[in-house]
Structures are given as structure tokens and as C-alpha cells.
PDB file of N, CA and C in Angstrom:
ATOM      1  N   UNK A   1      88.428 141.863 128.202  1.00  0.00           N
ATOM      2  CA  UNK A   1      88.062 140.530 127.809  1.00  0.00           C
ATOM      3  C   UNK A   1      88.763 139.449 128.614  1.00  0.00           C
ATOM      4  N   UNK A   2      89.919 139.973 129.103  1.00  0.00           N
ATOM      5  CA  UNK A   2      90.721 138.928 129.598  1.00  0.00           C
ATOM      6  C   UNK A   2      89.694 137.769 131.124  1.00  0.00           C
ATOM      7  N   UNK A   3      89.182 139.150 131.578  1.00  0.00           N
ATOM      8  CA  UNK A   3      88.467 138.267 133.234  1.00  0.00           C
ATOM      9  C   UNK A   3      87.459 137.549 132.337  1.00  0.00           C
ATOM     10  N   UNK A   4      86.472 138.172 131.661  1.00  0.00           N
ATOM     11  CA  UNK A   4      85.320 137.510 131.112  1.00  0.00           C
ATOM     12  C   UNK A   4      85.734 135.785 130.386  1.00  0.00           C
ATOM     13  N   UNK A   5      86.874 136.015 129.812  1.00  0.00           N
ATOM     14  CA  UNK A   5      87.595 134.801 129.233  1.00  0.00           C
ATOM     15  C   UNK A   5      87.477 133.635 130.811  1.00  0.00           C
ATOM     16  N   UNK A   6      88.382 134.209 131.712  1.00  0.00           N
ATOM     17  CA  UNK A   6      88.444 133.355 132.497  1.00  0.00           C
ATOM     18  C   UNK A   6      86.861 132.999 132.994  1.00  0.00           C
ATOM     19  N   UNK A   7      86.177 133.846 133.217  1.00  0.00           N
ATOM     20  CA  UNK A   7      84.303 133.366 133.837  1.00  0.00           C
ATOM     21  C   UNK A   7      84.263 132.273 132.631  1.00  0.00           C
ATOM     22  N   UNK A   8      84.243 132.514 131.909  1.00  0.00           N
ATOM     23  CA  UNK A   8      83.609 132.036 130.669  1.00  0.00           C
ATOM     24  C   UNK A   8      84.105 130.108 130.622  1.00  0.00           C
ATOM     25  N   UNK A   9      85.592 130.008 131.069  1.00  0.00           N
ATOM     26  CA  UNK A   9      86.362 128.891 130.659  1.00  0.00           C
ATOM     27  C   UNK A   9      86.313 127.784 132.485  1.00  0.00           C
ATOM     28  N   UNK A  10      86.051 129.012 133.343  1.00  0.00           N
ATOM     29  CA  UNK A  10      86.067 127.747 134.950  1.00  0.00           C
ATOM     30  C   UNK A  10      85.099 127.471 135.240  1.00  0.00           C
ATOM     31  N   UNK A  11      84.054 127.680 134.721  1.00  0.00           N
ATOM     32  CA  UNK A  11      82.923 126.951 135.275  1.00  0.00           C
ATOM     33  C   UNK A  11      82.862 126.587 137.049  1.00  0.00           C
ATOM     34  N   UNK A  12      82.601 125.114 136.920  1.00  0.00           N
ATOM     35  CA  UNK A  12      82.300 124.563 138.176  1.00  0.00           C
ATOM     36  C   UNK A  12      83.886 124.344 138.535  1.00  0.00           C
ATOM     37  N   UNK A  13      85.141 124.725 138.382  1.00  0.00           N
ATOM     38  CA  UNK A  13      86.265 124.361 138.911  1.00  0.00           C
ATOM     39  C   UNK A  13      86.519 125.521 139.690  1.00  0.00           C
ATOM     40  N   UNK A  14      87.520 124.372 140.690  1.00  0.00           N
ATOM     41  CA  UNK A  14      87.843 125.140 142.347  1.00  0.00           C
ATOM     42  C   UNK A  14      88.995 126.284 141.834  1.00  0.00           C
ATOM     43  N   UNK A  15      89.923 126.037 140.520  1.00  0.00           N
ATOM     44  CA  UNK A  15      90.708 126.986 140.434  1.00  0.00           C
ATOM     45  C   UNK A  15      91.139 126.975 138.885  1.00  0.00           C
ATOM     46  N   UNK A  16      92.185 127.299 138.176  1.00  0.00           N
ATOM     47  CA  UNK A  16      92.336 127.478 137.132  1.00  0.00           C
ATOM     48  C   UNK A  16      94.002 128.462 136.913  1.00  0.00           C
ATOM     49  N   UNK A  17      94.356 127.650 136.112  1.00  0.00           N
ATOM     50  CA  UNK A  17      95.973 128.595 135.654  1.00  0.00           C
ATOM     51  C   UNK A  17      95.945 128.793 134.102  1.00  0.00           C
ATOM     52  N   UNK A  18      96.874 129.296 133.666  1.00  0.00           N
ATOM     53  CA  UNK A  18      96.867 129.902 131.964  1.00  0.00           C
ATOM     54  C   UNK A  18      98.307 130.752 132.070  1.00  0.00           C
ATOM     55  N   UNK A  19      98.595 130.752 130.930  1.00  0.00           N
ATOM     56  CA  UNK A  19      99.675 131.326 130.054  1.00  0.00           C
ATOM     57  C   UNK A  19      99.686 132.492 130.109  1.00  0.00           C
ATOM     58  N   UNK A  20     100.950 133.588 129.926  1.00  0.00           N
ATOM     59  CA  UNK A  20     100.584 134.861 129.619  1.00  0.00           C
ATOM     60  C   UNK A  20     101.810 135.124 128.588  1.00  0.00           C
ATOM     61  N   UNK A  21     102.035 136.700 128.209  1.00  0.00           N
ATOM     62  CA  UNK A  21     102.563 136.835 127.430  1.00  0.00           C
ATOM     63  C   UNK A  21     103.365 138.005 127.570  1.00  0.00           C
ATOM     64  N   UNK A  22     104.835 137.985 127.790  1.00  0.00           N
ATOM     65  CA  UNK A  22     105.661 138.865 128.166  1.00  0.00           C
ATOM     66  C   UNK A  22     106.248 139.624 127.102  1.00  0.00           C
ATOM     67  N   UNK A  23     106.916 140.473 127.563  1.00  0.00           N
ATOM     68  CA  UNK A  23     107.408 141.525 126.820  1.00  0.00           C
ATOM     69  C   UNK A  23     108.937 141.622 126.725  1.00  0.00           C
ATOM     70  N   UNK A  24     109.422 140.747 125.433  1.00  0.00           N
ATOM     71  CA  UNK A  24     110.750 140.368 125.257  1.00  0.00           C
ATOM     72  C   UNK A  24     111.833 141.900 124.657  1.00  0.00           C
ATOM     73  N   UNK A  25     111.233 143.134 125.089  1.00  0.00           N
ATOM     74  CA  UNK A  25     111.932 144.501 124.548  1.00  0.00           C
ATOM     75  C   UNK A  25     111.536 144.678 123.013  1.00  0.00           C
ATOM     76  N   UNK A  26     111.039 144.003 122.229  1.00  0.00           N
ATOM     77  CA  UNK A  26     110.730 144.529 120.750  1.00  0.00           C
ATOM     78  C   UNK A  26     109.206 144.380 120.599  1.00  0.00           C
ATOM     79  N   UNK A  27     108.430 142.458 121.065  1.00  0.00           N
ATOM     80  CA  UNK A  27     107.519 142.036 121.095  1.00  0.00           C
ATOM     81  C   UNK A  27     106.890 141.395 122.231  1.00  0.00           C
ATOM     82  N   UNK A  28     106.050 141.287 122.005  1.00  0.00           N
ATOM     83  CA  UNK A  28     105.407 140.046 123.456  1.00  0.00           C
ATOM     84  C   UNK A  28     104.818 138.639 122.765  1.00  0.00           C
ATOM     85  N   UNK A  29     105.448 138.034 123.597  1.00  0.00           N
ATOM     86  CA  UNK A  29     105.670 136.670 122.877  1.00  0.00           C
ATOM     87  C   UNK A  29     105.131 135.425 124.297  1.00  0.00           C
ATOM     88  N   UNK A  30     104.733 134.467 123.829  1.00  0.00           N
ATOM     89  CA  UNK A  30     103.867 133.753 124.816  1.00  0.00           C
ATOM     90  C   UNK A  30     105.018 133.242 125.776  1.00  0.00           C
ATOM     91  N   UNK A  31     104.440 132.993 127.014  1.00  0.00           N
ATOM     92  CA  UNK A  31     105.276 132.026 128.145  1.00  0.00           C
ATOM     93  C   UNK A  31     104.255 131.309 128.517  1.00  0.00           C
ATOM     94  N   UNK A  32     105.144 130.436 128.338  1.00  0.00           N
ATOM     95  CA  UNK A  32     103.894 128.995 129.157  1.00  0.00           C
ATOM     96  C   UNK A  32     104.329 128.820 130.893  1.00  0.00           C
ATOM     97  N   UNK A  33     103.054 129.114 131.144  1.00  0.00           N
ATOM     98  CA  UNK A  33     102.772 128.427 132.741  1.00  0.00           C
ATOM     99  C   UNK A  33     102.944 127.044 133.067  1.00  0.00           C
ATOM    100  N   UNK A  34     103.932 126.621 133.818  1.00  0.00           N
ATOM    101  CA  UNK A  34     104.038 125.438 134.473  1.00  0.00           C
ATOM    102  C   UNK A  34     103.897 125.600 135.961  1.00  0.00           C
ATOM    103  N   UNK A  35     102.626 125.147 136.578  1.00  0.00           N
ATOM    104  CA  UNK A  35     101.841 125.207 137.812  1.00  0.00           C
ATOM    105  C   UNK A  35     103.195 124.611 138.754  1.00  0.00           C
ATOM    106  N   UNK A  36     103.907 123.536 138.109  1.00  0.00           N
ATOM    107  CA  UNK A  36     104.232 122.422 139.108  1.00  0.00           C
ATOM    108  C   UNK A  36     105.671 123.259 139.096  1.00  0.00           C
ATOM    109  N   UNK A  37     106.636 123.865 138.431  1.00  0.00           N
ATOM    110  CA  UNK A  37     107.771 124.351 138.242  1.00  0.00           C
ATOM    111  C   UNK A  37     108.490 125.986 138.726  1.00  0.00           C
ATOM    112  N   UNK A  38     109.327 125.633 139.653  1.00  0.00           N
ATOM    113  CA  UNK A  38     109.475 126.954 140.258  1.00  0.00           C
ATOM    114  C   UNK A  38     110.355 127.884 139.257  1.00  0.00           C
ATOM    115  N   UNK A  39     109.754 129.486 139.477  1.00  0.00           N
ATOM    116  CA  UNK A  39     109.934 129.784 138.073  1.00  0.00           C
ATOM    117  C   UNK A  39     109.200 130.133 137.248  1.00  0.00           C
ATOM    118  N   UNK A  40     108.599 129.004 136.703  1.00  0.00           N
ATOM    119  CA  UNK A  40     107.908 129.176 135.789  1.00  0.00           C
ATOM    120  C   UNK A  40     106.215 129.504 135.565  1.00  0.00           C
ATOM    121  N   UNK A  41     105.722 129.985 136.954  1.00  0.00           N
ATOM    122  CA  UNK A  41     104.435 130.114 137.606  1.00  0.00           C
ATOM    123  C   UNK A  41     104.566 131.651 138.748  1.00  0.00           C
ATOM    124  N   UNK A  42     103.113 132.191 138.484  1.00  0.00           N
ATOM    125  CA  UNK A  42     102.794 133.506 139.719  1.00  0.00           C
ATOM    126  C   UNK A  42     101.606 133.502 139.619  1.00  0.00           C
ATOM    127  N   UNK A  43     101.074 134.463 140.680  1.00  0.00           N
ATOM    128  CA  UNK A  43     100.022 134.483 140.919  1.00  0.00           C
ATOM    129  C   UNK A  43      98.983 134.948 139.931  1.00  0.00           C
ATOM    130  N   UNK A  44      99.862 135.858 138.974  1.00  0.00           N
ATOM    131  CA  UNK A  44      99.092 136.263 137.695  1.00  0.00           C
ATOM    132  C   UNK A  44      98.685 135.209 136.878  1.00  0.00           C
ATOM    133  N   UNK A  45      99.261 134.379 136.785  1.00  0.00           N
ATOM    134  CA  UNK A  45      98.620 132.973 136.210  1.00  0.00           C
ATOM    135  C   UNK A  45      97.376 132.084 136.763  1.00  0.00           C
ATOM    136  N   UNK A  46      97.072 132.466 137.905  1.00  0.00           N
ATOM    137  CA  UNK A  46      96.115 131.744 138.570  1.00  0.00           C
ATOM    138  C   UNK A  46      94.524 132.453 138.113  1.00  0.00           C
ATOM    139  N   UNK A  47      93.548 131.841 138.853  1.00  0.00           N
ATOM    140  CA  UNK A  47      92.515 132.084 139.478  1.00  0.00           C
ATOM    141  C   UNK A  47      92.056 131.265 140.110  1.00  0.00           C
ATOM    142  N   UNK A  48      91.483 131.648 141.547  1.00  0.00           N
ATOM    143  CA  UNK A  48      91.191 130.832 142.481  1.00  0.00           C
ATOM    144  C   UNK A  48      89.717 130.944 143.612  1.00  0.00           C
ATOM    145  N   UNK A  49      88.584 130.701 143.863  1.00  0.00           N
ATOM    146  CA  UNK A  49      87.999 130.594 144.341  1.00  0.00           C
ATOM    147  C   UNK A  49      87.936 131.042 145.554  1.00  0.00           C
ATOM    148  N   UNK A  50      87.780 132.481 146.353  1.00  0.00           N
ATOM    149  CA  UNK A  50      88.051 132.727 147.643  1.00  0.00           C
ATOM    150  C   UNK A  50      87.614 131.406 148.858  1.00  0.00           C
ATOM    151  N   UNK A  51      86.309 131.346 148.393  1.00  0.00           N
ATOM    152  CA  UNK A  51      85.751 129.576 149.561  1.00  0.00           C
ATOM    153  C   UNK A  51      87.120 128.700 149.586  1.00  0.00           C
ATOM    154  N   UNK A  52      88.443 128.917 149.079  1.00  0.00           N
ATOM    155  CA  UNK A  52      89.124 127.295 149.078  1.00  0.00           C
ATOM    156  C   UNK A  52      89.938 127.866 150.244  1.00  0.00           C
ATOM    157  N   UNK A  53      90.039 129.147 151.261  1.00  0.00           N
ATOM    158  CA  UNK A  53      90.623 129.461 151.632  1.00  0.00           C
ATOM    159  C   UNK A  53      92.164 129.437 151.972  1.00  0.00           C
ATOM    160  N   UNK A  54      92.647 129.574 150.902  1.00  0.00           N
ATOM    161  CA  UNK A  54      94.353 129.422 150.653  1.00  0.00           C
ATOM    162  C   UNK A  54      94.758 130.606 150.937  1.00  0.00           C
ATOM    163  N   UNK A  55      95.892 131.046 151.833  1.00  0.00           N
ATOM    164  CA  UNK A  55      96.167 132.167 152.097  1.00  0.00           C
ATOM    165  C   UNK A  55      97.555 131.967 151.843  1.00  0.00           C
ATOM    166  N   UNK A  56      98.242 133.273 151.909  1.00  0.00           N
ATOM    167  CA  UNK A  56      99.933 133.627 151.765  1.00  0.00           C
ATOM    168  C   UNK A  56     100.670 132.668 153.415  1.00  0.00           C
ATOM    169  N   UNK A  57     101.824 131.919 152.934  1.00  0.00           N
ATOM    170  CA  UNK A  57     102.575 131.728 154.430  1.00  0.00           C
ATOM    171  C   UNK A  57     103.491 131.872 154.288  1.00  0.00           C
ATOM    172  N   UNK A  58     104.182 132.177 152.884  1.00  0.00           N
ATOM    173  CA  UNK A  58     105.514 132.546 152.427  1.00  0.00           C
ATOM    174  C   UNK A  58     106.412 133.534 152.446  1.00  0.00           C
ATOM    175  N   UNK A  59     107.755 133.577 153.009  1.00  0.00           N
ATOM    176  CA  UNK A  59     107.882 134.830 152.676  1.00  0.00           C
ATOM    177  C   UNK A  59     109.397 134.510 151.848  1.00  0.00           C
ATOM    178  N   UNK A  60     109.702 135.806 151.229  1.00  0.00           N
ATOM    179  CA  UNK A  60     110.543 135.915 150.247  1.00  0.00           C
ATOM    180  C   UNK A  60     110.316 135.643 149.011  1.00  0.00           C
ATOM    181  N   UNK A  61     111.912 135.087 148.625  1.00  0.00           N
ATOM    182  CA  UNK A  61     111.621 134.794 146.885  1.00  0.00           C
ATOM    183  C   UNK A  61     110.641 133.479 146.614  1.00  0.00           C
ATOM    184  N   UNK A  62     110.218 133.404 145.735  1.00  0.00           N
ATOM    185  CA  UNK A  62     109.468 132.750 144.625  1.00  0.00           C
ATOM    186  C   UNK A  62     107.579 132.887 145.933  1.00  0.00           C
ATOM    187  N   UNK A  63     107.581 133.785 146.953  1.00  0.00           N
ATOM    188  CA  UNK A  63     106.136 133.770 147.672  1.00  0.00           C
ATOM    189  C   UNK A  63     104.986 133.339 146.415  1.00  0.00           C
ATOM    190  N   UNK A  64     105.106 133.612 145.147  1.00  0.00           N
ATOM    191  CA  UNK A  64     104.053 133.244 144.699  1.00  0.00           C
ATOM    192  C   UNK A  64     103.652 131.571 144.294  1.00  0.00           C
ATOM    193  N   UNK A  65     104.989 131.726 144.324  1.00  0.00           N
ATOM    194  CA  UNK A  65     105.089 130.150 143.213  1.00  0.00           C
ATOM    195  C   UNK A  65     104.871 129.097 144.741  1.00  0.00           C
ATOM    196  N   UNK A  66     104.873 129.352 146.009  1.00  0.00           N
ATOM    197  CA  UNK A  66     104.505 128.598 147.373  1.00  0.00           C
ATOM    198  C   UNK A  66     102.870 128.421 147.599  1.00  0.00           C
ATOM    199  N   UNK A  67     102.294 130.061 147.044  1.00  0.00           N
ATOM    200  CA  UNK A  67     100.941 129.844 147.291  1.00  0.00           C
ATOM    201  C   UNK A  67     100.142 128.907 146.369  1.00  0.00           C
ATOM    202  N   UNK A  68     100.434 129.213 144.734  1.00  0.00           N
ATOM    203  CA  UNK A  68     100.415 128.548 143.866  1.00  0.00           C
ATOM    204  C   UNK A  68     100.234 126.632 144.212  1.00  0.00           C
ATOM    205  N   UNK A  69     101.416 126.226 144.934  1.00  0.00           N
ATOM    206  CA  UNK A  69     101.663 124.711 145.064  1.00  0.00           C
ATOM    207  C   UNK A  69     100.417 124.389 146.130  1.00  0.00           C
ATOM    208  N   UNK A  70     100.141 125.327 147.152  1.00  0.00           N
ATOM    209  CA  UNK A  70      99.310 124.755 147.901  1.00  0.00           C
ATOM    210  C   UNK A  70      97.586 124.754 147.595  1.00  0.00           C
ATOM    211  N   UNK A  71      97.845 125.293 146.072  1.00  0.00           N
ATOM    212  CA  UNK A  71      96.453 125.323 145.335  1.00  0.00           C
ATOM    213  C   UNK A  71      96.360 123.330 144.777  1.00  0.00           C
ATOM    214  N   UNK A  72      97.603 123.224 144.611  1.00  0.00           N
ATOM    215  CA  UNK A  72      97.710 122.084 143.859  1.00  0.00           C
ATOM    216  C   UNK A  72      96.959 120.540 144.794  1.00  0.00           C
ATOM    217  N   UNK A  73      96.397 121.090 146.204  1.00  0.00           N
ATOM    218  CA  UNK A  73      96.186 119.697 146.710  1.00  0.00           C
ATOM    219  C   UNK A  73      94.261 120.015 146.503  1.00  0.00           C
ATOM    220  N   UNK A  74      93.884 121.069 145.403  1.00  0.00           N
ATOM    221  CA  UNK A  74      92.584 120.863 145.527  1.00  0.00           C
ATOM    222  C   UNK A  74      92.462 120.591 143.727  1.00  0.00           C
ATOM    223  N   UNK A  75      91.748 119.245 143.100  1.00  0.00           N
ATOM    224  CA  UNK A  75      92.119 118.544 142.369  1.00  0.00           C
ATOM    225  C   UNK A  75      91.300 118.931 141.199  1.00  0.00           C
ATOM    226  N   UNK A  76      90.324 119.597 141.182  1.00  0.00           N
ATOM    227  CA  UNK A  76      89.313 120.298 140.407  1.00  0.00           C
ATOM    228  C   UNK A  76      90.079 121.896 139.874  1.00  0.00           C
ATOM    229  N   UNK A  77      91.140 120.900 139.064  1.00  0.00           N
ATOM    230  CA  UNK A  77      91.479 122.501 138.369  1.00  0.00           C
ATOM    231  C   UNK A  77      91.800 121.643 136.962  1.00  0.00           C
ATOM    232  N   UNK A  78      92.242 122.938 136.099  1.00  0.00           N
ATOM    233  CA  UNK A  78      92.871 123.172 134.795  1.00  0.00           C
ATOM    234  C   UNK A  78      93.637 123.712 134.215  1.00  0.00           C
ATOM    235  N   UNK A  79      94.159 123.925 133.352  1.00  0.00           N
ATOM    236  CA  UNK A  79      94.749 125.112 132.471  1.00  0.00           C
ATOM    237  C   UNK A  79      93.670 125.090 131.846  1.00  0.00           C
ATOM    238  N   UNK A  80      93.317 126.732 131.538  1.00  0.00           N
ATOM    239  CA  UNK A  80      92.401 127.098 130.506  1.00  0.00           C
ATOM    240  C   UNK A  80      93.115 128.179 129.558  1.00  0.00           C
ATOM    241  N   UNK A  81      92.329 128.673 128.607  1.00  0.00           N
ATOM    242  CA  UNK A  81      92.934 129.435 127.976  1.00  0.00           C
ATOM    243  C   UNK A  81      92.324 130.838 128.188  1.00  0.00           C
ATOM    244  N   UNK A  82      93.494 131.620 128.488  1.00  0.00           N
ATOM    245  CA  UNK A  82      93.088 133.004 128.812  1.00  0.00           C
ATOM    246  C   UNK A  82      94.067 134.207 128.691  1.00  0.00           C
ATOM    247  N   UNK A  83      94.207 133.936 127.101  1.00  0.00           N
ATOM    248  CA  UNK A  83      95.108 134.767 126.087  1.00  0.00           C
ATOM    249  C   UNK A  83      95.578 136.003 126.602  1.00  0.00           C
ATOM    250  N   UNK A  84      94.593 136.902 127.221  1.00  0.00           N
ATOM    251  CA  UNK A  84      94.731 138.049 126.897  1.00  0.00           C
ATOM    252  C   UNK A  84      96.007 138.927 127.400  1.00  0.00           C
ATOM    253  N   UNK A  85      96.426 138.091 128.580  1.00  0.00           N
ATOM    254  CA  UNK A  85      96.933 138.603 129.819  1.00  0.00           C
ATOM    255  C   UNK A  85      98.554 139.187 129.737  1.00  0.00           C
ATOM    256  N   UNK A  86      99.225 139.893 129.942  1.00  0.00           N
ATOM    257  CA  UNK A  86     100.420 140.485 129.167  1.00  0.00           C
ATOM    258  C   UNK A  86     101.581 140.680 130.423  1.00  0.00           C
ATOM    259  N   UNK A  87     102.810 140.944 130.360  1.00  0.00           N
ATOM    260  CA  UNK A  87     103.574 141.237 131.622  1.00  0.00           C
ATOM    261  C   UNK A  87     104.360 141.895 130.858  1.00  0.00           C
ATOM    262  N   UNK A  88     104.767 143.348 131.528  1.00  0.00           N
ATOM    263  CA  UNK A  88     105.784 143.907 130.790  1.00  0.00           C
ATOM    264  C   UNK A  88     106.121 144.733 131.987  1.00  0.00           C
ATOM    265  N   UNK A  89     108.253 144.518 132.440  1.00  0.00           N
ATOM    266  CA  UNK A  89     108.302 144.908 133.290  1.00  0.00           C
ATOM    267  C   UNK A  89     109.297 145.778 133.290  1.00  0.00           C
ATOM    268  N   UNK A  90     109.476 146.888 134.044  1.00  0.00           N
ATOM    269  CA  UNK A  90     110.194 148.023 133.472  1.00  0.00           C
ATOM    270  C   UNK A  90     111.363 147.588 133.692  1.00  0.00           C
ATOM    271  N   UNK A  91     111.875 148.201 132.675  1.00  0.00           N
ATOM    272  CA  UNK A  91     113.676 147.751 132.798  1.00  0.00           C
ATOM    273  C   UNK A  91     114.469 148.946 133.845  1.00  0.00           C
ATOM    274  N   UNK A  92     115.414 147.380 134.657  1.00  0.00           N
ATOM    275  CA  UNK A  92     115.869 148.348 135.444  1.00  0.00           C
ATOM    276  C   UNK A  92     114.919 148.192 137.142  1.00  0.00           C
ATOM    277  N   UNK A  93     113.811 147.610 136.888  1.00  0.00           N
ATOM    278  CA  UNK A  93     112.757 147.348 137.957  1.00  0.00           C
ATOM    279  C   UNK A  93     112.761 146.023 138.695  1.00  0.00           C
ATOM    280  N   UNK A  94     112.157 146.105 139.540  1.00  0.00           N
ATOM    281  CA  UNK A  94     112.029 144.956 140.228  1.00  0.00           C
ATOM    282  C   UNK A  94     111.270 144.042 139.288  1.00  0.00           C
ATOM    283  N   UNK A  95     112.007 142.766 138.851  1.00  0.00           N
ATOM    284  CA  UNK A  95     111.583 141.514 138.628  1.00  0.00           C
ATOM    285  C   UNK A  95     111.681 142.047 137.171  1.00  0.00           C
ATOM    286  N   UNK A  96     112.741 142.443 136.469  1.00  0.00           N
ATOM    287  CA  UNK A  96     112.918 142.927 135.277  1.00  0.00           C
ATOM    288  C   UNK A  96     114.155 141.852 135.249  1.00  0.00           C
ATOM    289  N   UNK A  97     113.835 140.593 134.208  1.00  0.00           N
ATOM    290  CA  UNK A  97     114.499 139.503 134.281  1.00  0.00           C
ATOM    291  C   UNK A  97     114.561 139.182 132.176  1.00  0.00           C
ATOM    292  N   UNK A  98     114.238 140.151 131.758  1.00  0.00           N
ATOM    293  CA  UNK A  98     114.733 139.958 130.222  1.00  0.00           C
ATOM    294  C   UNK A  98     116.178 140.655 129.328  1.00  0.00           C
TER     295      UNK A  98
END
């Protein structure tokens, strides 16, 4: 349900971000996406329109949260809602930050 959510909510927009919901070791509990805040944004939060041709130029830490910003100069976006989406990362793993 989760992709169909997103078809369902972008319509005619060039891109679109949303919330997901991580896995705090007991429950999964919401995190809010902030597009503009490093940190607090990845690529799992997005969707984006292949035609806007935005590609990777980043390298290292936060590469997602770089591609992310350069979504930000095309002005036809939103947050939508697109619940479904979950992150749970193994402990002990890369990007295991709870």
C-alpha cells in the first residue's frame, strides 16, 4: 500500500517527501521528515520524478540529505502523507543510530 499511497497523493507534482516510522527497539514510532534539515531527511523520504533529472554529486556522509536539497530548487512539491513506510536498522549495523 505504501507506493500506491504515494501514486495516489502526487498527482501533477514534480516531487514529494513524507514521514516514516522507525524502530525505537520495543516499537516503531513516527519521525518526522524535515526536507530542509540535515539529519533529519533521506532518500527514503522522497519521491521524485525521473524527467527532473537530479542525479547523486555527493560523496560521503549525509550523500542523501545533498541530493534531497537539490530537489528543493524545483517548487512543485509537498509533504504528503505516506504512512506506511518503516526503518528498522540492525543493531550493531551501519546507520544503527538508536
Amino acid at each position: 500500500g505504501h507506493l500506491q499511497g504515494i501514486a495516489d497523493e502526487i498527482g501533477d507534482l514534480d516531487w514529494a517527501y513524507f514521514n516514516d516510522w522507525v524502530y525505537n527497539g520495543t516499537d516503531f514510532i513516527p519521525r518526522n521528515c524535515d526536507i530542509k534539515r540535515l539529519g533529519a531527511n533521506g532518500t527514503s523520504n522522497i519521491c521524485h520524478r525521473k524527467s527532473l533529472g537530479v542525479l547523486w554529486g555527493h560523496r560521503g556522509y549525509a550523500h542523501d540529505h545533498y541530493f534531497n536539497q537539490k530537489l528543493l530548487r524545483f517548487r512543485n512539491y509537498k509533504k504528503i502523507n505516506a504512512g506506511e513506510y518503516c526503518v528498522c536498522h540492525i543493531p550493531g549495523g551501519a546507520g544503527y543510530d538508536l
